[in-house]
N, C-alpha and C. Protein backbone atom coordinates (compact mmCIF):
# COMPACT_ATOMS: atom_id res chain seq x y z
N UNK A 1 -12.27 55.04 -26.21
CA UNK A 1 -12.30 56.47 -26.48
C UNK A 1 -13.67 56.95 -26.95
N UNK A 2 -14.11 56.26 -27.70
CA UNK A 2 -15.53 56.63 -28.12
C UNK A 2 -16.37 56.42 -27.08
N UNK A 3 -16.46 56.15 -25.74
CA UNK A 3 -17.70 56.34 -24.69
C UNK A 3 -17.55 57.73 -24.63
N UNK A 4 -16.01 58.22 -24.19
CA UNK A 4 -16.08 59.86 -23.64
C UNK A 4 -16.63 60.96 -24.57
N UNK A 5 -16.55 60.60 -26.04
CA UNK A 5 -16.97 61.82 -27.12
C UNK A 5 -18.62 61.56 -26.84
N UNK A 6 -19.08 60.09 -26.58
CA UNK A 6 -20.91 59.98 -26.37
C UNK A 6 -21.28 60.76 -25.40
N UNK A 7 -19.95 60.67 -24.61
CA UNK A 7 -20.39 61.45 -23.06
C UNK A 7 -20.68 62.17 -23.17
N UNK A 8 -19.52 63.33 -23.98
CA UNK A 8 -18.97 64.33 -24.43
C UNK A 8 -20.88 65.44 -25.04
N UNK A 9 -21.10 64.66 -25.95
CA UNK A 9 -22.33 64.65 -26.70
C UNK A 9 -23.84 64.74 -25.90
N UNK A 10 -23.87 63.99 -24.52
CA UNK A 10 -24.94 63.73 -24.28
C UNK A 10 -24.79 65.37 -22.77
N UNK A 11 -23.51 64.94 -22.51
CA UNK A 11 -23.47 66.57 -21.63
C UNK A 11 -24.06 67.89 -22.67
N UNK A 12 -23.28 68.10 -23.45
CA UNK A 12 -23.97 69.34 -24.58
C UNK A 12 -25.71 69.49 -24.59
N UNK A 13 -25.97 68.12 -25.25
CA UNK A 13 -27.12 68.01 -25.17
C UNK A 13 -28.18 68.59 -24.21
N UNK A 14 -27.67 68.00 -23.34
CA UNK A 14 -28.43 68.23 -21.63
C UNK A 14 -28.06 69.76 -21.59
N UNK A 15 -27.03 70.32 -21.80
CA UNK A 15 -26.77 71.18 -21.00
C UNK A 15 -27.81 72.56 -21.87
N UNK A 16 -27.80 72.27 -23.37
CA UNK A 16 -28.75 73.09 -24.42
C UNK A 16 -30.05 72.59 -24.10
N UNK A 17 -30.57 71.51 -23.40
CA UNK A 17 -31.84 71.19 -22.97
C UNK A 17 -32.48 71.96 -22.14
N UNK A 18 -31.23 72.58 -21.33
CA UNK A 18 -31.48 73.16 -19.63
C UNK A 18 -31.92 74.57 -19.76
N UNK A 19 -30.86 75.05 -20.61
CA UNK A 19 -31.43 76.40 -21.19
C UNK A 19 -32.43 76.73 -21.89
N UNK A 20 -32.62 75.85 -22.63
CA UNK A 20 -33.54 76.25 -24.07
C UNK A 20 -34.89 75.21 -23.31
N UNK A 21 -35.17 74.61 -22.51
CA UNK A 21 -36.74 73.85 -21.76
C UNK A 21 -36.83 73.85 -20.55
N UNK A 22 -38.18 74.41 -20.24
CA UNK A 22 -38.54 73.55 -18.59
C UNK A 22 -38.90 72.51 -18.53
N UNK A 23 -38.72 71.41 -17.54
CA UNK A 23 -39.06 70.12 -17.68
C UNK A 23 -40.72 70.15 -16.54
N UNK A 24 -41.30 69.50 -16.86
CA UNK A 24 -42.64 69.11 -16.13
C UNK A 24 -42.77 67.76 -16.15
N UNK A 25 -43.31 66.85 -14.95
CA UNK A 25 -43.24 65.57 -14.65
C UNK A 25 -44.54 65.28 -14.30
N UNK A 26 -45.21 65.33 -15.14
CA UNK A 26 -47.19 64.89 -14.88
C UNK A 26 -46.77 63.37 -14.60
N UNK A 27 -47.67 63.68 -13.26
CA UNK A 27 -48.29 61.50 -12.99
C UNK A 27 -49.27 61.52 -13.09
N UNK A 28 -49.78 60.52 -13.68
CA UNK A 28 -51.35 60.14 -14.35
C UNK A 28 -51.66 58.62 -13.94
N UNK A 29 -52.80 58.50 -13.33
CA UNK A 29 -53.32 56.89 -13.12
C UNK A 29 -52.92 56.19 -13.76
N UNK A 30 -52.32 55.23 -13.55
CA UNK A 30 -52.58 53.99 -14.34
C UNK A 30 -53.40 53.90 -15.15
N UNK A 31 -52.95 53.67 -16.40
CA UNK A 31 -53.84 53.35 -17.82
C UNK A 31 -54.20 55.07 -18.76
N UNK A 32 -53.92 55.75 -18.14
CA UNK A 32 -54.05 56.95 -19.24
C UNK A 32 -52.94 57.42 -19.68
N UNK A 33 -51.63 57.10 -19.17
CA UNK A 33 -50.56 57.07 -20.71
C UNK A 33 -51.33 56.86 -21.57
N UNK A 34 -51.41 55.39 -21.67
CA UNK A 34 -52.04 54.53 -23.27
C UNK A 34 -53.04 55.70 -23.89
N UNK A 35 -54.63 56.11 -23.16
CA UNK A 35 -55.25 57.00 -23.76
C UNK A 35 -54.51 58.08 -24.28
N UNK A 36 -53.59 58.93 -23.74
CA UNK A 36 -52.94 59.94 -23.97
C UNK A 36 -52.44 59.80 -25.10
N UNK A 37 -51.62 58.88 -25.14
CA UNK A 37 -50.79 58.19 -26.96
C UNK A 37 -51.83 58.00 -27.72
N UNK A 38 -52.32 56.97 -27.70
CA UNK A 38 -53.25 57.09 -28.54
C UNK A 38 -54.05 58.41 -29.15
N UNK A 39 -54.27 58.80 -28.29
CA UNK A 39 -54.82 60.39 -28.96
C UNK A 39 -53.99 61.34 -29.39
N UNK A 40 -52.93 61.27 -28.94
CA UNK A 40 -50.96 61.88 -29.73
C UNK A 40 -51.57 60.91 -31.07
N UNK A 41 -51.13 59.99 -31.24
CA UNK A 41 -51.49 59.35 -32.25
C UNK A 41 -52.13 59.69 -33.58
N UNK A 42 -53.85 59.50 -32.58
CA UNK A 42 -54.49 60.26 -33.64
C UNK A 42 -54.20 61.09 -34.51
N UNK A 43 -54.14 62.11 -33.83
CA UNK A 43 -53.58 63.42 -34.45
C UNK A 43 -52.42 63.33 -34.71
N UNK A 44 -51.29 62.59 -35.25
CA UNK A 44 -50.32 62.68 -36.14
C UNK A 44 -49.13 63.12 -35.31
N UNK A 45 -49.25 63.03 -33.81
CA UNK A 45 -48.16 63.95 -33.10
C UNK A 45 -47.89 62.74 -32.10
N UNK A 46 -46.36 63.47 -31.31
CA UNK A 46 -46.15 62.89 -30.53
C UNK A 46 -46.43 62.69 -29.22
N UNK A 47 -46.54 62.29 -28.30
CA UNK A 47 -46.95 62.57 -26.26
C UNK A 47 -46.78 63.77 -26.63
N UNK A 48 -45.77 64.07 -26.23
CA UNK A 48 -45.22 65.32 -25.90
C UNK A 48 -46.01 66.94 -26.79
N UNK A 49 -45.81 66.23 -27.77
CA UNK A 49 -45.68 67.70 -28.52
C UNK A 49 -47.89 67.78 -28.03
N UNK A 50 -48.39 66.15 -28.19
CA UNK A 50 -49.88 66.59 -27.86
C UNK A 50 -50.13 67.22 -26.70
N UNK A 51 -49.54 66.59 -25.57
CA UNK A 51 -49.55 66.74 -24.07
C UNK A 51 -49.44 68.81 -24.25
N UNK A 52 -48.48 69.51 -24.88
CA UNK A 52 -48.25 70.85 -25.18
C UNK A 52 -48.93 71.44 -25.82
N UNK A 53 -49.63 71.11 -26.88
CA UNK A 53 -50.55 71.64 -27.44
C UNK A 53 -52.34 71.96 -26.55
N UNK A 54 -52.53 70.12 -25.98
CA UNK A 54 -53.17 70.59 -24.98
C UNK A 54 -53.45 71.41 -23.97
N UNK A 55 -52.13 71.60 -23.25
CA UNK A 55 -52.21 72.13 -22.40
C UNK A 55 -51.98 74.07 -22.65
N UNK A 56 -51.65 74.20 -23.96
CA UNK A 56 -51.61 75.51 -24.35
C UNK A 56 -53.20 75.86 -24.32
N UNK A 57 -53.87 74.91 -25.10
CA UNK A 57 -55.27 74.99 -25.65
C UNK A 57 -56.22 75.94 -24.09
N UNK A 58 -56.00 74.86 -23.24
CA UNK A 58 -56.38 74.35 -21.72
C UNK A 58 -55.92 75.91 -21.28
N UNK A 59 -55.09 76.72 -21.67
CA UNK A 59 -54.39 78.01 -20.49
C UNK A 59 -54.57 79.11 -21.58
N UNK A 60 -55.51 78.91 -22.71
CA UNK A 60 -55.72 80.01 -23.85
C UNK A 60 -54.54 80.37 -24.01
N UNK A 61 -53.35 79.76 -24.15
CA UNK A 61 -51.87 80.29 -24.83
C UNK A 61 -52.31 79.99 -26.75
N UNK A 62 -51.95 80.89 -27.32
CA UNK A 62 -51.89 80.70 -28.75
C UNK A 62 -50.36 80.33 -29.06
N UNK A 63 -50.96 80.15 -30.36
CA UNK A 63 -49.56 79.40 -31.28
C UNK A 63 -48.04 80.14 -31.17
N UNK A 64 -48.72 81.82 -31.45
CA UNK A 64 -47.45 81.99 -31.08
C UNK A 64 -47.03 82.93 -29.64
N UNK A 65 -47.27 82.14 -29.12
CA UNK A 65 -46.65 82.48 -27.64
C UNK A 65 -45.09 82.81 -27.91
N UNK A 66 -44.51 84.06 -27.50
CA UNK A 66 -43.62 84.32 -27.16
C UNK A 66 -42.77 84.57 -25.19
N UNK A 67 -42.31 84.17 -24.98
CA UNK A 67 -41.76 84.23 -23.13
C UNK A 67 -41.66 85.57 -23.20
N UNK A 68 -42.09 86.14 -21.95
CA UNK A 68 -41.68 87.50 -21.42
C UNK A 68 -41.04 87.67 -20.38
């Protein structure tokens, strides 16, 4: 019984993912993950949240970007 409530859990999940994010699928050469983390790293953050910040930086989006 407890697989279907995980199920249960991981559908919700996904389904508040779908609405509330766009997904983007960057491929990068071989070997610049690692650089990429590492520099997430650095700076105290995660891939992700660096990979976003960058790329805000990169398209002059500020902090607080609101969607229109």
């Amino acid at each position: 019984m407890e697989k279907k409530k995980y199920a249960s859990n991981t559908r919700a999940k996904n389904k508040w993912n779908a609405a509330n994010y766009d997904r983007l699928y960057p491929y990068v050469k071989k070997g610049k993950k690692d650089l990429y983390l590492a520099a997430a790293q650095a700076a105290g953050m995660s891939l992700n949240e660096w990979m976003e910040k960058t790329l805000d930086a990169a398209a002059g989006i500020g902090e607080h970007w609101v969607k229109s």
